[in-house]
C-alpha atoms as a PDB file:
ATOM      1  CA  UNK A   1      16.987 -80.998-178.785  1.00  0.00           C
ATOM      2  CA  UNK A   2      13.906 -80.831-180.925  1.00  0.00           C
ATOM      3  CA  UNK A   3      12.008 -77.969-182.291  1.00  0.00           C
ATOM      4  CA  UNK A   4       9.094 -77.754-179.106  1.00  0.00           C
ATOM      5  CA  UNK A   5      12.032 -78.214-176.552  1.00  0.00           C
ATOM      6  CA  UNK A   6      13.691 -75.105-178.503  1.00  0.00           C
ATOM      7  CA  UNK A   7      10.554 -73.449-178.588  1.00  0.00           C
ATOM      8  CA  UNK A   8      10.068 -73.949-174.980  1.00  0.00           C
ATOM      9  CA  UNK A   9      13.928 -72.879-174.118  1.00  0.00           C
ATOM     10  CA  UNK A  10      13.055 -69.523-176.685  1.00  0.00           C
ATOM     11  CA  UNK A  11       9.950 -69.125-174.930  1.00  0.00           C
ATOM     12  CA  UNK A  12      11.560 -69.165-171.593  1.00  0.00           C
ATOM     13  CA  UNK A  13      13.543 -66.456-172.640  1.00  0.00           C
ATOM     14  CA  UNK A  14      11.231 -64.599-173.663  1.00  0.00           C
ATOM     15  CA  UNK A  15       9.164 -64.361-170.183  1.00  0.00           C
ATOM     16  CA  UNK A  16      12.548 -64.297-167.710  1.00  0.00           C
ATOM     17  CA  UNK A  17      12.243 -67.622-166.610  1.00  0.00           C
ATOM     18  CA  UNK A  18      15.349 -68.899-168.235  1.00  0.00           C
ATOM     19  CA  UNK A  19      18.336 -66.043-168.389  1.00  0.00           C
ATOM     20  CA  UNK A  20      19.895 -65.640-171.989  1.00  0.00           C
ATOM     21  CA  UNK A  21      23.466 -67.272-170.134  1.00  0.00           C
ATOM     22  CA  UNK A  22      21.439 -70.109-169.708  1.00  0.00           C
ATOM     23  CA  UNK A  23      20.321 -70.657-172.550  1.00  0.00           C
ATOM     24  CA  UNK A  24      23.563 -70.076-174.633  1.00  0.00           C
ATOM     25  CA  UNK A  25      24.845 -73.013-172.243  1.00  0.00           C
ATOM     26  CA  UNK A  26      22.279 -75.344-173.186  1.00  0.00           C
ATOM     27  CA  UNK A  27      22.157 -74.537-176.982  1.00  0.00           C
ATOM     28  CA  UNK A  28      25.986 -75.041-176.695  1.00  0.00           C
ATOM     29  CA  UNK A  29      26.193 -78.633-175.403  1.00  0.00           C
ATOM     30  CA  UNK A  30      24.487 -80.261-178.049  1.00  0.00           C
ATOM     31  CA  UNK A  31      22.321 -83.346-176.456  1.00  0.00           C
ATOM     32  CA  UNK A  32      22.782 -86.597-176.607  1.00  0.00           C
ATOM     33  CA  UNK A  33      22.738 -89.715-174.788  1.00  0.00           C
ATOM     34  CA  UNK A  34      25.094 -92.087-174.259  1.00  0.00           C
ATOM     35  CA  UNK A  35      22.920 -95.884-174.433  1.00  0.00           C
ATOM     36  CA  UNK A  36      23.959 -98.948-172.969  1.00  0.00           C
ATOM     37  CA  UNK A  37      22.247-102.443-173.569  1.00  0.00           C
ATOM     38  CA  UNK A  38      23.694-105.192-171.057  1.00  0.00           C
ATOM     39  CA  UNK A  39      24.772-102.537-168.858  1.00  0.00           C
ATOM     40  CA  UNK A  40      27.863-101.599-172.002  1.00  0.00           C
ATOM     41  CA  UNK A  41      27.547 -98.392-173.698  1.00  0.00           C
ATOM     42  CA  UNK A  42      26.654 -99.510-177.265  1.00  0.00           C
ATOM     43  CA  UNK A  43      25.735 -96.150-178.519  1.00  0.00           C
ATOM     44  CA  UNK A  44      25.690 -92.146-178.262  1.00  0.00           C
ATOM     45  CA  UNK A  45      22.289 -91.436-179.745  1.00  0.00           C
ATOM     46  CA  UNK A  46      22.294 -87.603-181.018  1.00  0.00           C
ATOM     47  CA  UNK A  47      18.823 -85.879-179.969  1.00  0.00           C
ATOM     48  CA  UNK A  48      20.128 -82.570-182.023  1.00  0.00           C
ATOM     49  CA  UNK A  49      19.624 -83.955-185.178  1.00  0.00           C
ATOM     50  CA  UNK A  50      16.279 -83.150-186.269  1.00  0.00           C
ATOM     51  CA  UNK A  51      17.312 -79.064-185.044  1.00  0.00           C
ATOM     52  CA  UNK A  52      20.042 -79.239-187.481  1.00  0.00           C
ATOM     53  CA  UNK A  53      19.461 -81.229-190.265  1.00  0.00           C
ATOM     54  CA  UNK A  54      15.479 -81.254-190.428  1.00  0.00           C
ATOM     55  CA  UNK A  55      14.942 -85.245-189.625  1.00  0.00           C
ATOM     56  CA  UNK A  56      16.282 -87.707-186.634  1.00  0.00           C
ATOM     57  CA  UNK A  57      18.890 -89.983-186.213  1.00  0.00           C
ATOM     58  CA  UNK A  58      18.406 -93.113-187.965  1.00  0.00           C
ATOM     59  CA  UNK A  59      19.446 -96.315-186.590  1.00  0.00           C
ATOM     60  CA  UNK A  60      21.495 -98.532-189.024  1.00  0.00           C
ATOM     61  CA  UNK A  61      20.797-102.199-187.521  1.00  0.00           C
ATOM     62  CA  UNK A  62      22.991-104.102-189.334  1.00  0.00           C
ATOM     63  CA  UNK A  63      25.573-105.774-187.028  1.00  0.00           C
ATOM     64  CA  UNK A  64      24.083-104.299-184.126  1.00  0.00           C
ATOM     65  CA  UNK A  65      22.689-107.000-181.864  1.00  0.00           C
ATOM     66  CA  UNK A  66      18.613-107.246-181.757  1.00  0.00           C
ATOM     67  CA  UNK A  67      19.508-105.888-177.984  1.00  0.00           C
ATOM     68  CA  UNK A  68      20.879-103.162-178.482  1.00  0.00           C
ATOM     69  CA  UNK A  69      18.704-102.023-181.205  1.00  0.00           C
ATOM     70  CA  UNK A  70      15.761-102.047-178.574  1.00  0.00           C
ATOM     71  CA  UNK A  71      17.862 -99.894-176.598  1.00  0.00           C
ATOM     72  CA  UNK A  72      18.951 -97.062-178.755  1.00  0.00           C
ATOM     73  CA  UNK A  73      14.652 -96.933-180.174  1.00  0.00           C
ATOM     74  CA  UNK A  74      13.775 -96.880-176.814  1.00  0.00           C
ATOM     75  CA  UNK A  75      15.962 -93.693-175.853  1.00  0.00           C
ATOM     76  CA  UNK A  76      14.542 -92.412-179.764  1.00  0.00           C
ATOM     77  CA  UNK A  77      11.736 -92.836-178.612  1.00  0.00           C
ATOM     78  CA  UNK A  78      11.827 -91.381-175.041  1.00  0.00           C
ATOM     79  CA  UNK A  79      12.525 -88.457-177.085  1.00  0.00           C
ATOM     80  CA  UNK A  80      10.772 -88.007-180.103  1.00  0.00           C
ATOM     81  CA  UNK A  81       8.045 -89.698-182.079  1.00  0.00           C
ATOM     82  CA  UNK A  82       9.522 -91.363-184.951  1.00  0.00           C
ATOM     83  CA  UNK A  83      12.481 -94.140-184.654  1.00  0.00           C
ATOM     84  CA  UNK A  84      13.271 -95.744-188.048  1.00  0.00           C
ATOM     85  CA  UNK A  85      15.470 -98.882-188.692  1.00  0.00           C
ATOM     86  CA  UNK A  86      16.999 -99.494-191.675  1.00  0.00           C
ATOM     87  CA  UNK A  87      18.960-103.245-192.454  1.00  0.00           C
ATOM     88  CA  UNK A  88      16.629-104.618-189.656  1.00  0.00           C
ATOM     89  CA  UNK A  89      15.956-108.472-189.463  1.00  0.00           C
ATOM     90  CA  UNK A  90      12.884-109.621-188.041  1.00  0.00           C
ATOM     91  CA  UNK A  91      14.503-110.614-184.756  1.00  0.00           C
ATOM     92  CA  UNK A  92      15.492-106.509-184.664  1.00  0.00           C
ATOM     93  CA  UNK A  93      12.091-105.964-185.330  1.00  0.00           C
ATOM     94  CA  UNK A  94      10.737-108.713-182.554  1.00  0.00           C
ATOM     95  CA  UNK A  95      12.853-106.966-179.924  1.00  0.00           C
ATOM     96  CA  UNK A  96      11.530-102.951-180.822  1.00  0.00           C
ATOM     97  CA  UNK A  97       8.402-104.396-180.584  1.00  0.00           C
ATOM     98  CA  UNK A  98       8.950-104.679-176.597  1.00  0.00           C
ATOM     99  CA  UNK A  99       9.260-101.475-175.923  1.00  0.00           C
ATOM    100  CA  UNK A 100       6.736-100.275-179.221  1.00  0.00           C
ATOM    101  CA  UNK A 101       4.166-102.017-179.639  1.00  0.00           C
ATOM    102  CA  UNK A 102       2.947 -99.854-182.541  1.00  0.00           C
ATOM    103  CA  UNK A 103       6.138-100.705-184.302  1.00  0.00           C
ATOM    104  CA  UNK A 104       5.769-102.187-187.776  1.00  0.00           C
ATOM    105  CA  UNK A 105       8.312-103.987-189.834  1.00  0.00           C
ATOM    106  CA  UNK A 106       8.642-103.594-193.858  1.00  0.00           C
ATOM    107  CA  UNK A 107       9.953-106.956-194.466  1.00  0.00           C
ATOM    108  CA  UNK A 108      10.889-106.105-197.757  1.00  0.00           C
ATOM    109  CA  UNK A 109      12.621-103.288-197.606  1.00  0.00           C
ATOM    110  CA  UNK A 110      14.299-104.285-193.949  1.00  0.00           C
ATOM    111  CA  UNK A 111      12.738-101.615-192.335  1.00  0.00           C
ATOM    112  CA  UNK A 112      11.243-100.949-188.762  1.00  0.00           C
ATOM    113  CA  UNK A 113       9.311 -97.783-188.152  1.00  0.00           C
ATOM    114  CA  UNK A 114       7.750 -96.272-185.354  1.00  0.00           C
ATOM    115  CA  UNK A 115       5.857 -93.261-185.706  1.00  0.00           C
ATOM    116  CA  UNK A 116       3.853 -91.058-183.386  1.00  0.00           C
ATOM    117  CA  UNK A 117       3.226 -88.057-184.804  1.00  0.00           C
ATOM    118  CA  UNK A 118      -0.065 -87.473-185.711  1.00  0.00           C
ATOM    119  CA  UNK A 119      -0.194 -85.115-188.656  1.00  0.00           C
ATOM    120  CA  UNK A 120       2.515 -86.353-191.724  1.00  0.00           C
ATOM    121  CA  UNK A 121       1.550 -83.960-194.467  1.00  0.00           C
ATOM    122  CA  UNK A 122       3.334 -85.236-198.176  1.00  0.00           C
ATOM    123  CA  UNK A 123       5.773 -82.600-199.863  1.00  0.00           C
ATOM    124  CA  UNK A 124       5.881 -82.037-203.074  1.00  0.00           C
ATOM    125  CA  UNK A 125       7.012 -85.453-205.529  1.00  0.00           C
ATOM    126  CA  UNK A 126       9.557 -88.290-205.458  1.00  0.00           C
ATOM    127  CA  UNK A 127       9.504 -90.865-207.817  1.00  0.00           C
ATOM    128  CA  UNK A 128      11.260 -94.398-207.296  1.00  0.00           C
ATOM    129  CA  UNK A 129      11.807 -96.181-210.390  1.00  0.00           C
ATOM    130  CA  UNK A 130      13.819 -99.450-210.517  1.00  0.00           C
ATOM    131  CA  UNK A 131      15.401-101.143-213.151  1.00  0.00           C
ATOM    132  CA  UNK A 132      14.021-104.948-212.460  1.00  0.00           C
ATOM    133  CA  UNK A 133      12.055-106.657-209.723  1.00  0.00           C
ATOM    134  CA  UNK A 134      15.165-108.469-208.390  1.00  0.00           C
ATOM    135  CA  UNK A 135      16.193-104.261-207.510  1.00  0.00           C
ATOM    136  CA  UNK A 136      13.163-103.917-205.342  1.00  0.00           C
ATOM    137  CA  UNK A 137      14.519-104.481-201.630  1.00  0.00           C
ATOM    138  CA  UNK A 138      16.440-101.276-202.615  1.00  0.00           C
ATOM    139  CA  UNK A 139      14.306 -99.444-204.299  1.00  0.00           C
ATOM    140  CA  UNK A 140      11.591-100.268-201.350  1.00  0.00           C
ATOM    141  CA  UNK A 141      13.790 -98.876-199.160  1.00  0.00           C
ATOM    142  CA  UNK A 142      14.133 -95.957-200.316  1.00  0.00           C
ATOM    143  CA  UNK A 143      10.853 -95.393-201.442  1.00  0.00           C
ATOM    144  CA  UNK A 144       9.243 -96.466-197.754  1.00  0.00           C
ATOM    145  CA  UNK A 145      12.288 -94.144-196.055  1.00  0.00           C
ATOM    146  CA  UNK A 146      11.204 -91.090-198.123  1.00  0.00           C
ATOM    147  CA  UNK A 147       7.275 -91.489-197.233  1.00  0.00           C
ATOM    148  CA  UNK A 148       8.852 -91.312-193.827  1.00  0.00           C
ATOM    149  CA  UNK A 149      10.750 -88.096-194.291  1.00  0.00           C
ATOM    150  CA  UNK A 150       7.477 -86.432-195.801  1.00  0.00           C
ATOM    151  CA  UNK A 151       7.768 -86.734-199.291  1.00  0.00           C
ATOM    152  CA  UNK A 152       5.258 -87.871-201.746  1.00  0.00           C
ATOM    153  CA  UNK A 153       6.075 -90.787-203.613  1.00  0.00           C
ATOM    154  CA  UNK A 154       5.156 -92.567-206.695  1.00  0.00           C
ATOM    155  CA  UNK A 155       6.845 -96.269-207.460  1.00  0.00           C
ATOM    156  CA  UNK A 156       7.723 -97.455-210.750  1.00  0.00           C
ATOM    157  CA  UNK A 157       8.961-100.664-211.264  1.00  0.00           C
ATOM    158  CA  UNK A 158      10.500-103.196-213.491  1.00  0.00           C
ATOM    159  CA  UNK A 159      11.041-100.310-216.086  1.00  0.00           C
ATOM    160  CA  UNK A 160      14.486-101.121-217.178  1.00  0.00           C
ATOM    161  CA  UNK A 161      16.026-100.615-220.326  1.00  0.00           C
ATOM    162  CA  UNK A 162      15.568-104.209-221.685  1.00  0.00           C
ATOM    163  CA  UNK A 163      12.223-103.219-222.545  1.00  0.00           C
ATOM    164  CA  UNK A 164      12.967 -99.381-223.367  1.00  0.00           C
ATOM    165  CA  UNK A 165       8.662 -99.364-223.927  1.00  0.00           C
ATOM    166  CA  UNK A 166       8.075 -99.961-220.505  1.00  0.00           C
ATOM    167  CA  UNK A 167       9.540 -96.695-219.201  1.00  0.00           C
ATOM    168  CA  UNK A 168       8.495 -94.572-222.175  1.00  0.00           C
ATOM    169  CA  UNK A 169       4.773 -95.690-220.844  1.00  0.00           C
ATOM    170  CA  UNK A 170       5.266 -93.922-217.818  1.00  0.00           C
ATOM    171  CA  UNK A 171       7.067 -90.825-218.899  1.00  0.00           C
ATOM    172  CA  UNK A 172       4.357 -88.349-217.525  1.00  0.00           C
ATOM    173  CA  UNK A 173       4.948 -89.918-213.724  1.00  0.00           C
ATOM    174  CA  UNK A 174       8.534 -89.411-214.828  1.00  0.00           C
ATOM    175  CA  UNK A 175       8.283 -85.813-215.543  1.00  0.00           C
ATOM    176  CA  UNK A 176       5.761 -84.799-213.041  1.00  0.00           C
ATOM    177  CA  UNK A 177       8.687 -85.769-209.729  1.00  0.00           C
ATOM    178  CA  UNK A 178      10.754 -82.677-208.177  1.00  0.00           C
ATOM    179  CA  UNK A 179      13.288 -85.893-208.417  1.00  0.00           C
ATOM    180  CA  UNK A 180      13.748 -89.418-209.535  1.00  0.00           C
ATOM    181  CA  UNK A 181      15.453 -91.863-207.524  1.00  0.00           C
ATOM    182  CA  UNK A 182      16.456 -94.836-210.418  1.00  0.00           C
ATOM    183  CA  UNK A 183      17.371 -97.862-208.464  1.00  0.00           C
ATOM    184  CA  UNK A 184      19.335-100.711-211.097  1.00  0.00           C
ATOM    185  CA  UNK A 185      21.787-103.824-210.748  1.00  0.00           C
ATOM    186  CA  UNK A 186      23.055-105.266-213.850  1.00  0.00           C
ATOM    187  CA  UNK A 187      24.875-102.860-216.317  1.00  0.00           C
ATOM    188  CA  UNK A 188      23.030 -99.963-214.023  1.00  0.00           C
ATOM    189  CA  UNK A 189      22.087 -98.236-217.314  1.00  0.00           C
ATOM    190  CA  UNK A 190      18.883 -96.606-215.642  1.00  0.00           C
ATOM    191  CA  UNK A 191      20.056 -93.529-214.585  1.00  0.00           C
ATOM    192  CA  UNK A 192      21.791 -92.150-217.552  1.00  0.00           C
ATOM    193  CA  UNK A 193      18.456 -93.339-219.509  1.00  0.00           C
ATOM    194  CA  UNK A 194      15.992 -91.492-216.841  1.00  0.00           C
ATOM    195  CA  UNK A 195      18.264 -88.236-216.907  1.00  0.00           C
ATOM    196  CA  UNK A 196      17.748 -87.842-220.675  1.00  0.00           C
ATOM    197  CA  UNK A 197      14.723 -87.606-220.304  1.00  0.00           C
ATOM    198  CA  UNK A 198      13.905 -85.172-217.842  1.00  0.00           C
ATOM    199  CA  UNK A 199      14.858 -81.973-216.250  1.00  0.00           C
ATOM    200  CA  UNK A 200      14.844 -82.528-212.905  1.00  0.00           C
ATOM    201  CA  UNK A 201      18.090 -84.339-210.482  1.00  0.00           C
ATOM    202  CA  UNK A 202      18.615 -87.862-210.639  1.00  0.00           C
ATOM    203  CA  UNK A 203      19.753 -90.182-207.893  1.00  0.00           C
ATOM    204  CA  UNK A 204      21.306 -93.397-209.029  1.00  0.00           C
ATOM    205  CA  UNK A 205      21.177 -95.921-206.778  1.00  0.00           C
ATOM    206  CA  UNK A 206      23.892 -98.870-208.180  1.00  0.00           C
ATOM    207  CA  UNK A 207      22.302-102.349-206.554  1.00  0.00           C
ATOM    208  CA  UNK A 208      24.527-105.665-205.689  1.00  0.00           C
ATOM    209  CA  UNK A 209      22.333-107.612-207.869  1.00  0.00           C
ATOM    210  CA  UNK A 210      23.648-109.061-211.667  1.00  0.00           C
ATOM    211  CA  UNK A 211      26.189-111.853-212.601  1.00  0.00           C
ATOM    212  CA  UNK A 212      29.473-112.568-211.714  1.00  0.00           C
ATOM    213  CA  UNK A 213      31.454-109.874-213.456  1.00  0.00           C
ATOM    214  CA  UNK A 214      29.229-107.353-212.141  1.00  0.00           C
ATOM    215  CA  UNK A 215      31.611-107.284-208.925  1.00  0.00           C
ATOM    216  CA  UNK A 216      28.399-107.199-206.373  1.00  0.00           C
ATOM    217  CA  UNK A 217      27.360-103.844-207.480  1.00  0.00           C
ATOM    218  CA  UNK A 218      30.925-102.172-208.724  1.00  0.00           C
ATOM    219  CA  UNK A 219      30.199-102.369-212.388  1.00  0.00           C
ATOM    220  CA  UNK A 220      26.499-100.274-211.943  1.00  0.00           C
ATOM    221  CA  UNK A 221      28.239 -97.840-209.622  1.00  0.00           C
ATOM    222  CA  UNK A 222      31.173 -97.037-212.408  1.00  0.00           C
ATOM    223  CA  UNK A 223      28.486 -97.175-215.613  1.00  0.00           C
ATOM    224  CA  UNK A 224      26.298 -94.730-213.108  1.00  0.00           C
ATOM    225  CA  UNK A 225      29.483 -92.275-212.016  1.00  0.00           C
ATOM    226  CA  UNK A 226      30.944 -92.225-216.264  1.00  0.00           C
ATOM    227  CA  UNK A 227      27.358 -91.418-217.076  1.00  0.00           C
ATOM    228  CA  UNK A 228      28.102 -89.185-220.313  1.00  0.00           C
ATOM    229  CA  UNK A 229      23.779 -87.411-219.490  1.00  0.00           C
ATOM    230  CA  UNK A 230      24.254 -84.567-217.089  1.00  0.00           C
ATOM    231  CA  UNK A 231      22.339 -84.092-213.968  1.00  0.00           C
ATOM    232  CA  UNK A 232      22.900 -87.729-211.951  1.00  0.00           C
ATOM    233  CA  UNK A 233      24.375 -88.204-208.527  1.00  0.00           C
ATOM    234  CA  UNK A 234      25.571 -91.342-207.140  1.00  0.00           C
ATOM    235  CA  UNK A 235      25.415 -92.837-203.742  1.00  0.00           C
ATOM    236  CA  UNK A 236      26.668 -96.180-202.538  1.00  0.00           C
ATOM    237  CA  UNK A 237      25.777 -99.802-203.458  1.00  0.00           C
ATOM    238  CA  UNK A 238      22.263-100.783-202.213  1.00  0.00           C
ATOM    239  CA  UNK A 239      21.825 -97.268-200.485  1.00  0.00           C
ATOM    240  CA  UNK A 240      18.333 -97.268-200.580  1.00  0.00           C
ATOM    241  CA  UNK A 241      18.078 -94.460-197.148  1.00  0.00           C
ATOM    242  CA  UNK A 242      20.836 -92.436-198.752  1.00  0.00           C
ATOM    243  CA  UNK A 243      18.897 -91.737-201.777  1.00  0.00           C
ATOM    244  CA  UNK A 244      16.087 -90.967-199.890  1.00  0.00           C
ATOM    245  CA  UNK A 245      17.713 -88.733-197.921  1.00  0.00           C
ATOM    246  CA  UNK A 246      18.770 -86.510-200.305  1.00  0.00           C
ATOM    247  CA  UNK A 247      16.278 -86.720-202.692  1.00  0.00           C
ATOM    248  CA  UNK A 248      13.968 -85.993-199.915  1.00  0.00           C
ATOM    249  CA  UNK A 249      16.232 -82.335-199.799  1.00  0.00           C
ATOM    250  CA  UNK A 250      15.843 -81.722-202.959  1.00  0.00           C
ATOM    251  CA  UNK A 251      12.355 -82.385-203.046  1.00  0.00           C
ATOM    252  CA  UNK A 252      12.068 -80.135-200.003  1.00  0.00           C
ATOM    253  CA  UNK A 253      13.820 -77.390-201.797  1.00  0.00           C
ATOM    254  CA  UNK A 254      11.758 -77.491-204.489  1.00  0.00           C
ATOM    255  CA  UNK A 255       8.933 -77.490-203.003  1.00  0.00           C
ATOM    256  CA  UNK A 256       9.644 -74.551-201.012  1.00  0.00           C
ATOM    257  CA  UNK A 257      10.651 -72.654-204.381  1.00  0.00           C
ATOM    258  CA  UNK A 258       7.298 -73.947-206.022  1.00  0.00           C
ATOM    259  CA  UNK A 259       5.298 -72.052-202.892  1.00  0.00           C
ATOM    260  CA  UNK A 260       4.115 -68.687-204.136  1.00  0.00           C
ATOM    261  CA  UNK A 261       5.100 -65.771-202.044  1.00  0.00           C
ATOM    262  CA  UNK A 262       3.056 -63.948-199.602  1.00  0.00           C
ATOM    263  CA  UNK A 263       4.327 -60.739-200.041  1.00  0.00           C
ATOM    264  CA  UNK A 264       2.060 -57.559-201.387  1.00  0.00           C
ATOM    265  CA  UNK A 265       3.352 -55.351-203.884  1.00  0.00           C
END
């Protein structure tokens, strides 16, 4: 259920048409649909989402077959105005495209999007700063997930601490965000560097990219969670859409606090 159909349940209420039993029912069962793509349920898509949590489900295309990601956006979109695929290949994005035409595909961040809604206004600040170019599938996804999710967002990249200079030069961008999402591979040194900086949260986004004892990504992750500079969570290896997720809460939640009040004296 999204916020016009609880508006028009509420409003229902409201005027007799729907009894208060009824509605108690409905806001009990919380909707979703149960998809099927070759006539085999692949997929129980949850339409409550955006009620609770502020944003839709997001479909996560990796090993899902390009058919049955057309099927769960189609029932997104039967729904709702915005579908968003993250991990897509280009034959995910080839198959959307059948039932969207307006769908676009980031190629470099592995992202399909549809979205319908016709006013997006951008909240308050992100910044997405990545440690080297070889980090920017990641860092692209998160910065193209958070634009999505109604942030603001400013990209800085290649500003890792081999050249210390480079990130210094951009300090201002740094310390104008509600949040900072630092995106490095390697030693994944970014993070702890960023947070000492500023005042605001940190997400540290550990990448799969660096040599061979860099364990695909385990050696950032543990330099990023024994950070010693306070104020830096961690998500997963390469989890571009989980930063942005909650970064995009924070941000929110700052923005919200920024808002001057209304209230007379």
């Amino acid at each position: 259920m999204d916020l016009e159909a609880l508006q028009r349940l509420l409003a229902g209420v409201a005027d007799g048409s729907v009894s208060p039993a009824d509605a108690e029912t409905r806001l009990a069962d919380l909707p979703f649909a149960e998809v099927a793509s070759g006539g085999t349920p692949v997929a129980r898509v949850d339409h409550h989402r955006e009620l609770r949590t502020g944003y839709p489900e997001v479909v996560f295309c990796q090993g899902k077959t390009p058919q049955q990601v057309k099927a769960i956006a189609r029932d997104i979109l039967e729904h709702g105005e915005v579908m968003l695929g993250t991990r897509a290949s280009a034959s995910h994005y080839q198959t959307v495209a059948q039932v969207a035409s307006d769908a676009r595909y980031f190629e470099d961040a592995q992202i399909i999007l549809v979205d319908r809604r016709t006013e997006r206004p951008e909240i308050g600040h992100i910044v997405v700063a990545s440690g080297g170019t070889a980090d920017y599938r990641v860092a692209e996804e998160a910065a193209v997930c958070a634009e999505v999710m109604g942030d603001r967002v400013t990209r800085l990249y290649d500003v890792g601490v081999a050249g210390i200079h480079r990130l210094l030069a951009v300090r201002d961008e740094l310390t104008s965000a509600n949040v900072i999402i630092a995106v490095a591979g390697m030693e994944g040194a970014l993070p702890s560097l960023v947070a000492g900086l500023v005042k605001v949260p940190v997400v540290a986004v550990p990448t799969s990219v660096g040599y061979g004892a860099h364990f695909g990504g385990v050696a950032p992750l543990l330099t990023m969670l024994n950070s010693c500079v306070p104020g830096i969570g961690v998500v997963n290896i390469d989890n571009g859409y989980g930063a942005a997720a909650l970064a995009s809460r924070i941000n929110r939640a700052a923005a919200v606090a920024a808002t001057p009040s209304m209230d007379e004296d």
